[in-house]
N, C-alpha and C. Protein backbone atom coordinates (compact mmCIF):
# COMPACT_ATOMS: atom_id res chain seq x y z
N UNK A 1 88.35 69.57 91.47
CA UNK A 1 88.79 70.51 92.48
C UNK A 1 87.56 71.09 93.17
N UNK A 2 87.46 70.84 94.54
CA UNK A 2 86.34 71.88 95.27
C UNK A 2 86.51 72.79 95.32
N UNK A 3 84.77 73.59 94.94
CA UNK A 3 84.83 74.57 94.93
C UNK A 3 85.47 75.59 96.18
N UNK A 4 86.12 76.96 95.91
CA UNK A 4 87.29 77.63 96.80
C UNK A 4 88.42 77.24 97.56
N UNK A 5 88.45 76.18 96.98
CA UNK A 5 89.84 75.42 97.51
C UNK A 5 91.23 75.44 97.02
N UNK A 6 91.47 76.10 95.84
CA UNK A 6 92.52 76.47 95.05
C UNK A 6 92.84 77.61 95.16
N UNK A 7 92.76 79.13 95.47
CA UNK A 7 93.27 79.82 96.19
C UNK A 7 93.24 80.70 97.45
N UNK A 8 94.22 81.19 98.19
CA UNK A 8 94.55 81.32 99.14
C UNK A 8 94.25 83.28 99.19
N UNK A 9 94.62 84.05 98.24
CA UNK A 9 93.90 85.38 98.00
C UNK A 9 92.97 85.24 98.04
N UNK A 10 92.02 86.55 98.03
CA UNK A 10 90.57 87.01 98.16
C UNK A 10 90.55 88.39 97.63
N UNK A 11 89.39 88.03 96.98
CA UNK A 11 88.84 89.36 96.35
C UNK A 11 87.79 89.25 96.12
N UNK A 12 86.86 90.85 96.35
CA UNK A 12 85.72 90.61 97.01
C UNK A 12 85.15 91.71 95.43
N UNK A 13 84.43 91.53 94.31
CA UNK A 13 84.48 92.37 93.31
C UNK A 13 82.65 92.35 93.63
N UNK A 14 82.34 93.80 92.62
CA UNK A 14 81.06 94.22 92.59
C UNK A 14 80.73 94.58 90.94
N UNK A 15 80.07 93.65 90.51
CA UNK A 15 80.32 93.81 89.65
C UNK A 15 79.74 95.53 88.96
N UNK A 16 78.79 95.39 89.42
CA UNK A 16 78.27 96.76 89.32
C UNK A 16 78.68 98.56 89.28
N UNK A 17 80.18 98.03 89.66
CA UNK A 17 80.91 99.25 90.34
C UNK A 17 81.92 99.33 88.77
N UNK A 18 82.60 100.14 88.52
CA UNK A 18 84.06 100.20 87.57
C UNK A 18 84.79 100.39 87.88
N UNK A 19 85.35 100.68 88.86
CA UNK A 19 86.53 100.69 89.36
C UNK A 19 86.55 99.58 90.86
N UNK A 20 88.16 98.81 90.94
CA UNK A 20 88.73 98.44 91.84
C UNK A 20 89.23 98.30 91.99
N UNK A 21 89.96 97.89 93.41
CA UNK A 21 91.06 98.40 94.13
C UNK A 21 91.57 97.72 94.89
N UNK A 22 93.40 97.60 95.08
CA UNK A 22 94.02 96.72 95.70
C UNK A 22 94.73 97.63 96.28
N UNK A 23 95.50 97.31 97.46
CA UNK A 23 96.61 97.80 98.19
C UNK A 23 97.95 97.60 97.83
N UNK A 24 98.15 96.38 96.70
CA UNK A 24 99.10 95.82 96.59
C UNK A 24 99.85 96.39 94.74
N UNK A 25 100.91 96.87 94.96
CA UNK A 25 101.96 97.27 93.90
C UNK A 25 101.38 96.19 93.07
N UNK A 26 102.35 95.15 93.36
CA UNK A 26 102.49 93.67 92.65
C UNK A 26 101.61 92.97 92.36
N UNK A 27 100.23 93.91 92.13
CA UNK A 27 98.74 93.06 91.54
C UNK A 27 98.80 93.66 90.39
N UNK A 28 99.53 94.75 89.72
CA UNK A 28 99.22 95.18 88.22
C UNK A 28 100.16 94.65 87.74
N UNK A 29 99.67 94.51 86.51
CA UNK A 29 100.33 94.20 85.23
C UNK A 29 100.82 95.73 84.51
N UNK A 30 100.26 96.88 84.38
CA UNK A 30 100.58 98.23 84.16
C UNK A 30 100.30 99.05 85.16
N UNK A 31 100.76 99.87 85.49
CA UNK A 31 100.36 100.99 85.95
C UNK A 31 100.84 102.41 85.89
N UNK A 32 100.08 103.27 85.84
CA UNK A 32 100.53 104.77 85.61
C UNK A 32 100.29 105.47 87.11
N UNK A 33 101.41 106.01 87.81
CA UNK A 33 101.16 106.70 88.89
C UNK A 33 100.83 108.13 88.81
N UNK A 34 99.71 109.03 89.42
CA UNK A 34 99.53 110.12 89.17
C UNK A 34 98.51 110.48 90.60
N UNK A 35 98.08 111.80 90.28
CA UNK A 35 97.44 112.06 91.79
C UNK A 35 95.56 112.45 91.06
N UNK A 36 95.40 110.85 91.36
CA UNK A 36 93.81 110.63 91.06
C UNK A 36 92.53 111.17 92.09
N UNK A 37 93.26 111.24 93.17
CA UNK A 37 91.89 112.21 93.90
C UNK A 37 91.58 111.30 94.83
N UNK A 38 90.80 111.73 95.87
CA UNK A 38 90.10 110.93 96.52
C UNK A 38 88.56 110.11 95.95
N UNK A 39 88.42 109.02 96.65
CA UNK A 39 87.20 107.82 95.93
C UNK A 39 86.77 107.92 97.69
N UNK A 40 85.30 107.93 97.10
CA UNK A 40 84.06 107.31 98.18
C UNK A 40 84.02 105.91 98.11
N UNK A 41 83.97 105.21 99.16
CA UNK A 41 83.39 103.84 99.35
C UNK A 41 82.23 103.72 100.03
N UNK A 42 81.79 102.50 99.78
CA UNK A 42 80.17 102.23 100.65
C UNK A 42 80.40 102.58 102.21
N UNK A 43 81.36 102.49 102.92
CA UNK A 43 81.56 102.74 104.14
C UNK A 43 82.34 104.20 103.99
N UNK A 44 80.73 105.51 104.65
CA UNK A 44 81.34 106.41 104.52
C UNK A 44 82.45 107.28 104.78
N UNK A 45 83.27 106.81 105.93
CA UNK A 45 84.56 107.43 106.78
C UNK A 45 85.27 106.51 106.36
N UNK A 46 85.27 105.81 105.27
CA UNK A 46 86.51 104.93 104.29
C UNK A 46 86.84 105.71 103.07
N UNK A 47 87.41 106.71 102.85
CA UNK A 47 87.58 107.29 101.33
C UNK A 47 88.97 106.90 101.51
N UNK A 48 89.09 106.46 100.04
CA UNK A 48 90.51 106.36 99.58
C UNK A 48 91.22 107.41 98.78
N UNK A 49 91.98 107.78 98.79
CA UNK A 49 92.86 108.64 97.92
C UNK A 49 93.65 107.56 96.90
N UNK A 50 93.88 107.84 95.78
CA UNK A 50 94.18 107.00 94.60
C UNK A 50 95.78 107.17 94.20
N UNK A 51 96.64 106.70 94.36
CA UNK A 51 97.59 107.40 93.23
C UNK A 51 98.47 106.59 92.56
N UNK A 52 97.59 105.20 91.78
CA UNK A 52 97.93 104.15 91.14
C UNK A 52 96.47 103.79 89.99
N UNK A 53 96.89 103.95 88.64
CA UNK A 53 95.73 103.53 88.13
C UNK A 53 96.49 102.38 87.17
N UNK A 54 95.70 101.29 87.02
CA UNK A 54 96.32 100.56 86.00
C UNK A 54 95.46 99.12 85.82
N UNK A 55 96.15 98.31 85.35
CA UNK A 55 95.46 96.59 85.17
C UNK A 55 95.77 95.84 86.05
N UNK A 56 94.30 94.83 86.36
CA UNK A 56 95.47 94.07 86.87
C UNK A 56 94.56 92.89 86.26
N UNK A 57 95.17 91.79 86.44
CA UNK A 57 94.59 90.04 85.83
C UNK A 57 94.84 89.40 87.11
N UNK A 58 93.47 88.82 87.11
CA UNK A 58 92.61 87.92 88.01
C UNK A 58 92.26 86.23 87.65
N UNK A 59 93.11 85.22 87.99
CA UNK A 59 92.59 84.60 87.93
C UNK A 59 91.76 83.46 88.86
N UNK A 60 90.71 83.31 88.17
CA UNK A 60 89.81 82.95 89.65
C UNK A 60 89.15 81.61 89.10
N UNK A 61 88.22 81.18 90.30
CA UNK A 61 87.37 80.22 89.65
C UNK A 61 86.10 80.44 89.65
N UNK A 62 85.41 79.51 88.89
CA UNK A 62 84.17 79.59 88.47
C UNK A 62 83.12 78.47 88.51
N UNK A 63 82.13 78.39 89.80
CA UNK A 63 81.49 77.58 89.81
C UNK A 63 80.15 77.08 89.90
N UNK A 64 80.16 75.94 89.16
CA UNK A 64 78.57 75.79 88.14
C UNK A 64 78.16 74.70 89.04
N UNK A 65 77.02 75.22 89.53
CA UNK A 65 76.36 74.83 90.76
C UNK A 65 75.38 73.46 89.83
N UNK A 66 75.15 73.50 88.68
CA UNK A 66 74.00 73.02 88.12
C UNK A 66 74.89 71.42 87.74
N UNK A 67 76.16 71.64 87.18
CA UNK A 67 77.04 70.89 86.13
C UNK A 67 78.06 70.28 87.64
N UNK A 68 77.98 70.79 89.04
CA UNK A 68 79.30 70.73 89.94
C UNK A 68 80.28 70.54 89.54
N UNK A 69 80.49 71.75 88.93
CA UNK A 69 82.31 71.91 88.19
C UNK A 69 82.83 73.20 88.72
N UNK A 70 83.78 73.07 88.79
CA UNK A 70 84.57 74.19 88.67
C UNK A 70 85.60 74.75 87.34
N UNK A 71 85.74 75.38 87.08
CA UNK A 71 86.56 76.16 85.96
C UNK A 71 87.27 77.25 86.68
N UNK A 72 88.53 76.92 85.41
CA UNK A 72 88.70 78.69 86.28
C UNK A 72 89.49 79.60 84.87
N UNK A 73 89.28 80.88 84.89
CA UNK A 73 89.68 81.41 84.06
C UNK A 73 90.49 82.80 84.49
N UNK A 74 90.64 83.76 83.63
CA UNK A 74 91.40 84.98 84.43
C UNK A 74 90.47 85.94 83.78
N UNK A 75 90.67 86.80 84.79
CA UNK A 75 89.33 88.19 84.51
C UNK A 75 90.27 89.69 84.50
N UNK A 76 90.17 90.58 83.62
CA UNK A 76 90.91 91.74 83.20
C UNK A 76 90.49 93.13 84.00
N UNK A 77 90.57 93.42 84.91
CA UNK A 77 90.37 94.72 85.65
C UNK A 77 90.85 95.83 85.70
């Protein structure tokens, strides 16, 4: 399978960051609704207000530039 050719979503993660964020209900697997506050983003006149915290599972691919493979596994957020 070439690499990014198997799905049609996008998600853009940092790894560096702990928290992230979807627009979409139907990306968690749990969630607890409550009134989490507003969040800063790198783009300063982008703050989000929160009022969904929960999981969600990612599965994506993974590719080894050295081996030209792809894998893909699911990632827990």
């Amino acid at each position: 399978m070439p690499h990014g050719s198997f799905y049609k979503d996008k998600w853009f993660l940092d790894s560096d960051i702990s928290v992230h964020f979807t627009p979409f209900e139907f990306d968690f697997i749990n969630m607890t609704p409550g009134n989490y506050g507003w969040i800063k983003t790198a783009k300063l006149k982008a703050s989000l207000f929160i009022v969904i915290s929960g999981t969600v599972m990612i599965e994506h691919e993974i590719f080894d530039p050295e081996k030209e493979i792809t894998k893909v596994t699911v990632s827990k957020l």
